[in-house]
Structures are given as C-alpha cells and as structure tokens.
N, C-alpha and C. Protein backbone atom coordinates (compact mmCIF):
# COMPACT_ATOMS: atom_id res chain seq x y z
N UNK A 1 -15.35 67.83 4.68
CA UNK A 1 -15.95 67.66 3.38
C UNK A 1 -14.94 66.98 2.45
N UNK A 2 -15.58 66.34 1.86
CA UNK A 2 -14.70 65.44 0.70
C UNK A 2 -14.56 66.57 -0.65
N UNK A 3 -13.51 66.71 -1.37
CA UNK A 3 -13.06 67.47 -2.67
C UNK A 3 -12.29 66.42 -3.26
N UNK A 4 -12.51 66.81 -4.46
CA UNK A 4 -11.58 66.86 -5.71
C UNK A 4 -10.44 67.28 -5.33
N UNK A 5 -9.08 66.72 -5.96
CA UNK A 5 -7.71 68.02 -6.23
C UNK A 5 -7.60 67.65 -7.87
N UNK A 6 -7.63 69.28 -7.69
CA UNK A 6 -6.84 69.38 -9.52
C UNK A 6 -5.65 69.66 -9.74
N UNK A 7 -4.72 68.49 -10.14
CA UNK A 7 -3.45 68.48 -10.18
C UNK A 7 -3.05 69.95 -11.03
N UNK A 8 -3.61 70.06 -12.01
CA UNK A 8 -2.90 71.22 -12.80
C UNK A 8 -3.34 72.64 -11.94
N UNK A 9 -4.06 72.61 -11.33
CA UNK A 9 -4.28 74.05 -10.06
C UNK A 9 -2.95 74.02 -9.25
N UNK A 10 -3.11 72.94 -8.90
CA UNK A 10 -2.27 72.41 -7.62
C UNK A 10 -0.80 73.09 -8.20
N UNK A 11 -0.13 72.60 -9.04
CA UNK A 11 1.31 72.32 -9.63
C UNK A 11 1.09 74.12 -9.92
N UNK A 12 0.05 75.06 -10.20
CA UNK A 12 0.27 76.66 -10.75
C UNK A 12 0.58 77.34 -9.41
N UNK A 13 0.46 76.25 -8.37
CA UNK A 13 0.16 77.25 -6.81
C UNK A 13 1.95 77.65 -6.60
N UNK A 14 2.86 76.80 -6.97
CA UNK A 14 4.07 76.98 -6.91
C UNK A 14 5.11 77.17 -7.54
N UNK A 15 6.40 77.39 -7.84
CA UNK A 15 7.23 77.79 -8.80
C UNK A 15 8.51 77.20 -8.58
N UNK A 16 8.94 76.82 -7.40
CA UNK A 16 10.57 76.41 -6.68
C UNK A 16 10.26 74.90 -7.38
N UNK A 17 11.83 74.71 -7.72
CA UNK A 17 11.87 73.30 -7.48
C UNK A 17 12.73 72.51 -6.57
N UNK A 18 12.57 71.40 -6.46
CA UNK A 18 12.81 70.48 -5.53
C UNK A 18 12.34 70.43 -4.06
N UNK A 19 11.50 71.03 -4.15
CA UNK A 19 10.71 71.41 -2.93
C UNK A 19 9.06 70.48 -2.65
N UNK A 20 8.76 69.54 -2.84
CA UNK A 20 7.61 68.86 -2.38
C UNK A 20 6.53 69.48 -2.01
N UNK A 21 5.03 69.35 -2.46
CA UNK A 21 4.68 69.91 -1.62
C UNK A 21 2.97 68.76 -1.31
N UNK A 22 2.81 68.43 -0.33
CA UNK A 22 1.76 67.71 0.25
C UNK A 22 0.48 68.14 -0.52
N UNK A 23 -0.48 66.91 -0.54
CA UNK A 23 -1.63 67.35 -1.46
C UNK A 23 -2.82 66.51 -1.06
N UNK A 24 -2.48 65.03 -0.73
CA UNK A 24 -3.43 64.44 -0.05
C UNK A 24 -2.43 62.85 0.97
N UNK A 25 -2.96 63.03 1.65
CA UNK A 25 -2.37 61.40 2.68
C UNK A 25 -3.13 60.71 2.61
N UNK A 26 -2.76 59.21 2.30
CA UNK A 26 -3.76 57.95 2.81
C UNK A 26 -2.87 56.76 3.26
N UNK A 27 -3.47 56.48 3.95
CA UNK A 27 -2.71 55.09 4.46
C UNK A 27 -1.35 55.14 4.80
N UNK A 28 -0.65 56.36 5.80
CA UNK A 28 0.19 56.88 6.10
C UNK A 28 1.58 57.07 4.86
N UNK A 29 0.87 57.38 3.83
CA UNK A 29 1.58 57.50 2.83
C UNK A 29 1.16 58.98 2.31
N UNK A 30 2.45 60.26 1.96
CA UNK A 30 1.87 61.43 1.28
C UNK A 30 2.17 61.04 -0.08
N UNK A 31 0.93 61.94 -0.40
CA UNK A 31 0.98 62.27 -2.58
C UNK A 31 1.49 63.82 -2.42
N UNK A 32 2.90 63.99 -2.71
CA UNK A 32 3.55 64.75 -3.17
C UNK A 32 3.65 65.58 -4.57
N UNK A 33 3.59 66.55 -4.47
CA UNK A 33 3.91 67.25 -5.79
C UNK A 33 5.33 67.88 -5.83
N UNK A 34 5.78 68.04 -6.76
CA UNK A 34 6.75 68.62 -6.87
C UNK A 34 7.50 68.94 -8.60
N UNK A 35 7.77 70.38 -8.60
CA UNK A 35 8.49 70.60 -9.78
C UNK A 35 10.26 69.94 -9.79
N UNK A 36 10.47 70.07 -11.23
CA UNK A 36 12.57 69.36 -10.91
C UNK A 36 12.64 70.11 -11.88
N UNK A 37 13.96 70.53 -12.13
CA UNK A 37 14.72 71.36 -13.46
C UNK A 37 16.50 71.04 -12.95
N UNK A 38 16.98 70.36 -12.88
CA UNK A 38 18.43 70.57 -12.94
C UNK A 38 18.89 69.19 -12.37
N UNK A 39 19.90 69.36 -11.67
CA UNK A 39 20.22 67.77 -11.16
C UNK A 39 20.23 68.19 -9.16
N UNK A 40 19.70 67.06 -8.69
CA UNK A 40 18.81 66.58 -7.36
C UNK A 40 20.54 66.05 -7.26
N UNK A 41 21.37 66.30 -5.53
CA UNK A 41 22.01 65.48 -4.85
C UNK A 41 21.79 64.02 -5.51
N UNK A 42 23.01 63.10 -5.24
CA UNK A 42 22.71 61.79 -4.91
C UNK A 42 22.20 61.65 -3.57
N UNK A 43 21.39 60.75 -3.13
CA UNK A 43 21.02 60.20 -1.85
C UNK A 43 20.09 59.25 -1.65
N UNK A 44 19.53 58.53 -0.54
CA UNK A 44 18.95 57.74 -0.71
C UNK A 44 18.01 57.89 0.66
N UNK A 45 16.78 56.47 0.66
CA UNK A 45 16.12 56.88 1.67
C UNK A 45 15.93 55.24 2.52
N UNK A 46 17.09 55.51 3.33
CA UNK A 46 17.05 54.04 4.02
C UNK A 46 16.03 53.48 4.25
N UNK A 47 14.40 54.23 5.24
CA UNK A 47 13.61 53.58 5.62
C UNK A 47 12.57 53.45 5.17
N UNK A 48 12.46 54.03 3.16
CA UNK A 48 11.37 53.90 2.60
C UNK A 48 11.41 53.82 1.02
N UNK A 49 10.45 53.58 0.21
CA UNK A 49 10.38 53.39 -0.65
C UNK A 49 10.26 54.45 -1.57
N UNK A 50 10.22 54.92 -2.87
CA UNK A 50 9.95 56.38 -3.18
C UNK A 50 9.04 55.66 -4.66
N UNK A 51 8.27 56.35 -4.76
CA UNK A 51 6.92 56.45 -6.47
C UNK A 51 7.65 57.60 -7.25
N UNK A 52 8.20 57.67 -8.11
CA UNK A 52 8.17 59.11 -9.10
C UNK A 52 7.33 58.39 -9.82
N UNK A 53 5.94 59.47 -10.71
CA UNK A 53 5.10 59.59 -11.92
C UNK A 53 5.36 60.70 -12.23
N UNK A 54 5.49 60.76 -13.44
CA UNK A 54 5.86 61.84 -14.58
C UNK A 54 4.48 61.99 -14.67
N UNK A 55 3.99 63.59 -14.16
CA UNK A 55 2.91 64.56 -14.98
C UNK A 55 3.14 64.81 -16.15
N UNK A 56 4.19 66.03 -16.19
CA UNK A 56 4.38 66.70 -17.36
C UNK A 56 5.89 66.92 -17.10
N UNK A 57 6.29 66.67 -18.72
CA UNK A 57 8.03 66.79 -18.89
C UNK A 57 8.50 65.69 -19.24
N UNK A 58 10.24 65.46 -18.39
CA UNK A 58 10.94 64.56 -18.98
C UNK A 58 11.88 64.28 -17.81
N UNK A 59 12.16 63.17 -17.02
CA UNK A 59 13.45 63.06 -16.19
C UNK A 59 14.17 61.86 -16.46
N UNK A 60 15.57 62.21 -16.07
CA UNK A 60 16.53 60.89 -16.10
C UNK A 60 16.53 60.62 -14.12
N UNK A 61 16.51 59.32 -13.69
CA UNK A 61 16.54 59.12 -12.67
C UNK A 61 17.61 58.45 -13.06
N UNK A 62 19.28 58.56 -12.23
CA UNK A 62 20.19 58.11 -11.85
C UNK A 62 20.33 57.13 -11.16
N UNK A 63 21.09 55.86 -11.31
CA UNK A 63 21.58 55.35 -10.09
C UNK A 63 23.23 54.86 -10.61
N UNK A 64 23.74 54.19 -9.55
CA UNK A 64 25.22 54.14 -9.67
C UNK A 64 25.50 52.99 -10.55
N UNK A 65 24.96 52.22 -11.04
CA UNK A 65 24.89 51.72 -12.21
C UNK A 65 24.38 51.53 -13.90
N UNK A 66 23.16 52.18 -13.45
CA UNK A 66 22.48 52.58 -15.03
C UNK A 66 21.57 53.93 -14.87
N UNK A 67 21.08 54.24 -15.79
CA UNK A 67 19.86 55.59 -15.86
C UNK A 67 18.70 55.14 -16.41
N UNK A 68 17.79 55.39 -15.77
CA UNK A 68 16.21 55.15 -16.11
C UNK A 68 15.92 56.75 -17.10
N UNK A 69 15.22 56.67 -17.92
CA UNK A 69 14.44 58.49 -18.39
C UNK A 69 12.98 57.67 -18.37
N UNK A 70 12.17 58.77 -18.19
CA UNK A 70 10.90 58.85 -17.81
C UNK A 70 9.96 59.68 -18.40
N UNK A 71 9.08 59.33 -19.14
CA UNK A 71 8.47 60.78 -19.62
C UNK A 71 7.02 60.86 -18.91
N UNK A 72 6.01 61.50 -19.92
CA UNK A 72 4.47 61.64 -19.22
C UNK A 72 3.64 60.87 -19.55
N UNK A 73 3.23 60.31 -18.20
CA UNK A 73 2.72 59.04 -17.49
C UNK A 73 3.18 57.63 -17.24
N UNK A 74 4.16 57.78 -17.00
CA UNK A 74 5.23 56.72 -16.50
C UNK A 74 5.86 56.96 -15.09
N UNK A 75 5.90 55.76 -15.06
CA UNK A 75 6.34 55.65 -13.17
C UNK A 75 7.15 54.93 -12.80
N UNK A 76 8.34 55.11 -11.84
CA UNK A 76 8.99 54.32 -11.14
C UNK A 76 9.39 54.25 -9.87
N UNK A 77 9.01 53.21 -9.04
CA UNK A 77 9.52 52.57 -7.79
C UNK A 77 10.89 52.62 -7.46
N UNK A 78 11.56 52.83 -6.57
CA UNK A 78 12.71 53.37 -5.96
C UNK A 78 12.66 52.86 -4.61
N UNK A 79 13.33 51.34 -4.55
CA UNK A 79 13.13 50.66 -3.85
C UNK A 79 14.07 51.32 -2.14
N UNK A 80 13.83 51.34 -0.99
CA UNK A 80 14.79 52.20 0.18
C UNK A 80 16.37 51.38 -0.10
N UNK A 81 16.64 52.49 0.19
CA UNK A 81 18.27 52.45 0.66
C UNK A 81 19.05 52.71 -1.05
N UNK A 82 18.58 52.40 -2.00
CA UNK A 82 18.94 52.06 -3.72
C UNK A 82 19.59 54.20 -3.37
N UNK A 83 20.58 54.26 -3.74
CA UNK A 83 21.06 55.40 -3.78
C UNK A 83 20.49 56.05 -5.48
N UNK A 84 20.23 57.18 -5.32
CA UNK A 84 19.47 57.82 -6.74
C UNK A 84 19.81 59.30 -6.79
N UNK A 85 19.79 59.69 -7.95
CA UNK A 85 19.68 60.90 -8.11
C UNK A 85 18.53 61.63 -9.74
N UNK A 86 17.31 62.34 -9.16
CA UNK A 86 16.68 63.04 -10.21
C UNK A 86 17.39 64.30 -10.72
N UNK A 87 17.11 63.74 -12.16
CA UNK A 87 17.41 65.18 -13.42
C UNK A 87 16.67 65.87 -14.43
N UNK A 88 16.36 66.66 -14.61
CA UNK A 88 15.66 67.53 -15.71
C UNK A 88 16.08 68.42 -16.21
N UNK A 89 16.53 68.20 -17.46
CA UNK A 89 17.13 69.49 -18.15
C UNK A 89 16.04 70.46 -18.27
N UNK A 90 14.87 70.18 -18.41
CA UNK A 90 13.22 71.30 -18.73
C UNK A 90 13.08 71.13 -17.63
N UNK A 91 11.93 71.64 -16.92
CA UNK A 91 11.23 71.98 -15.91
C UNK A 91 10.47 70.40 -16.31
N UNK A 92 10.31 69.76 -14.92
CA UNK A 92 9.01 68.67 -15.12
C UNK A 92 8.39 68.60 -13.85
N UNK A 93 7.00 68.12 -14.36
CA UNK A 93 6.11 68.01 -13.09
C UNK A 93 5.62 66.22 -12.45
N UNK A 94 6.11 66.53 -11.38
CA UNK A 94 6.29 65.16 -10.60
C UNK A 94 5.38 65.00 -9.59
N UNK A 95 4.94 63.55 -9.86
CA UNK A 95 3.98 63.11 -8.64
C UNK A 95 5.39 62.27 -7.48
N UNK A 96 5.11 62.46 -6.26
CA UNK A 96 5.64 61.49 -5.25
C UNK A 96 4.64 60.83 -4.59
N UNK A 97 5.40 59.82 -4.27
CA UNK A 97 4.93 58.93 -3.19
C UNK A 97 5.39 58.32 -2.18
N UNK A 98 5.20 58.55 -1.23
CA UNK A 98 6.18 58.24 -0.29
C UNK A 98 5.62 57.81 1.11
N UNK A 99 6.01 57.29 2.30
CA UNK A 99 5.49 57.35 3.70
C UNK A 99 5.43 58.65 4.10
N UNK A 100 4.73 59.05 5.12
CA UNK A 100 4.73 60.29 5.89
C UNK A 100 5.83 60.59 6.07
N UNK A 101 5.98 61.91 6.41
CA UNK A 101 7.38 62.68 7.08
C UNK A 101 8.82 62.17 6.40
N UNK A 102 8.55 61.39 4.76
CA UNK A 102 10.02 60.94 3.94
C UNK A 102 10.56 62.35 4.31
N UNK A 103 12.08 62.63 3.95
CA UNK A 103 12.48 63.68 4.12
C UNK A 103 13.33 63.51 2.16
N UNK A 104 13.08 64.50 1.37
CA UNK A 104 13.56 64.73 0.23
C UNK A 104 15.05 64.33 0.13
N UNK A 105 15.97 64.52 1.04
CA UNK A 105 17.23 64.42 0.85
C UNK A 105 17.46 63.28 1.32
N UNK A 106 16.70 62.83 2.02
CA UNK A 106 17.18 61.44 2.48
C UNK A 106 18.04 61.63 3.73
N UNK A 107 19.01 60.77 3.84
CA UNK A 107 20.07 61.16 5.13
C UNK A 107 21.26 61.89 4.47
N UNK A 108 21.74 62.43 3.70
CA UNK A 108 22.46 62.83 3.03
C UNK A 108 21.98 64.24 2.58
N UNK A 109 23.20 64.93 3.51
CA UNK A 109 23.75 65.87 3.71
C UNK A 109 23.98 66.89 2.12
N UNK A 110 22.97 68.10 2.06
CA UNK A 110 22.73 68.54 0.78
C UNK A 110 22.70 69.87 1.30
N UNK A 111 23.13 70.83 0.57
CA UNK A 111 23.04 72.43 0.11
C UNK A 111 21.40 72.63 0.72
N UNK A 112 21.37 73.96 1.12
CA UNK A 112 20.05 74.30 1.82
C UNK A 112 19.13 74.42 0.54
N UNK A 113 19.91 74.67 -0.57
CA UNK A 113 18.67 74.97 -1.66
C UNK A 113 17.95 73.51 -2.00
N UNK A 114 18.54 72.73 -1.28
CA UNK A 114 17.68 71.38 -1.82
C UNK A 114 16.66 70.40 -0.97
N UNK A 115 17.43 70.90 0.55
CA UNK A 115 16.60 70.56 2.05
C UNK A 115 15.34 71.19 1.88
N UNK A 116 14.28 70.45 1.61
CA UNK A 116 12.75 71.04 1.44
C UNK A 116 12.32 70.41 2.74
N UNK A 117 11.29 71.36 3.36
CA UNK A 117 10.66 71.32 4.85
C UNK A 117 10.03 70.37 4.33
N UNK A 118 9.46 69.39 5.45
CA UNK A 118 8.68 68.06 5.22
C UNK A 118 7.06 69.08 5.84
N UNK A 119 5.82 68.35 5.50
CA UNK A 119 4.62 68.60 5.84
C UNK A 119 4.01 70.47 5.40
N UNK A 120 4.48 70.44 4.32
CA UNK A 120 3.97 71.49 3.53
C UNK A 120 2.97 71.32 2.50
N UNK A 121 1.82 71.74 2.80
CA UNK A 121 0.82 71.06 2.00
C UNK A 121 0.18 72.41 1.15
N UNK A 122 -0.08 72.13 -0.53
CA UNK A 122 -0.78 73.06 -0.79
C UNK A 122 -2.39 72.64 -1.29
C-alpha cells in the first residue's frame, strides 16, 4: 500500500543524535532523517554525494576552507570525497540524502557514539 510520511511523526519517533534513520528509498537513493546537536567528526564520503535540508533549527556545515550555516528550508549538496564536518549548537532536524547503504562516518574512523548502523528505518 502506498502512505503518506509525516515528517514531524517521523522526527518524535526518536531522540539520539547523529544517528540516521531511513524513511523512504527511491532510485537507490535513502531519505534519511536525522537529529544533530554538537559537532559531527570530520570525514568524508569518497563514493557519494550527501543532500543536508534543514527541517527545523540551525547548522554550520564545515569544510577545511570555509563554513556554510544553514537554517529552515535550505539545502546543501556535499559533493563525494569534499571532507566536512556538521554542527549544531541547538538540537536541529535534518533531512539526508544519500545512495543506499552511505555509511554516516564515511571511511573515517570515529568514536562509537557517532558510528550509526546503516538500514534503520523508522
């Protein structure tokens, strides 16, 4: 059966951040949700591209030369391999986009609190 998702249901189902969580796939690409509050590893994702959209909140996306900030309903492309790091001083709510099975950390080696299981869907 075909449904609706209601993002604001969706985003109450969970509380962790940096943890992704699957919501719908198309075209071998997942729509990710995910909360941020603090600062995300640097890392990058050699074999893909990454979407952040700002739901709700505020982030600075890092890179090794300048800082992007982002608020609600704004989006940015994160072209593979571009090394990055997300920040939120508040809690914000984030759309991803990504190919199947991206892995959050990228190849780079991060603290377990930040390694989020891939294919967790709520």
């Amino acid at each position: 059966m075909i449904s609706k998702i209601n993002i604001d249901e969706k985003f109450s189902l969970f509380s962790e951040h940096f943890r992704p969580k699957i919501v719908a796939e198309l075209n071998g690409q997942e729509f990710k949700l995910a909360k941020i509050k603090g600062e995300y590893p640097w890392h990058s994702h050699e074999d893909a591209d990454e979407m952040f959209f700002i739901w709700k909140g505020n982030i600075t996306l890092e890179f090794r030369t300048h800082s992007v900030e982002l608020g609600e309903g704004e989006a940015l492309v994160i072209p593979r391999g571009v090394e990055h790091r997300p920040i939120a001083n508040e809690e914000a709510h984030v759309f991803l986009i990504e190919p199947k099975a991206t892995k959050n950390n990228g190849t780079a080696n991060v603290d377990a609190k930040y390694d989020a299981p891939n294919d967790v869907w709520i």
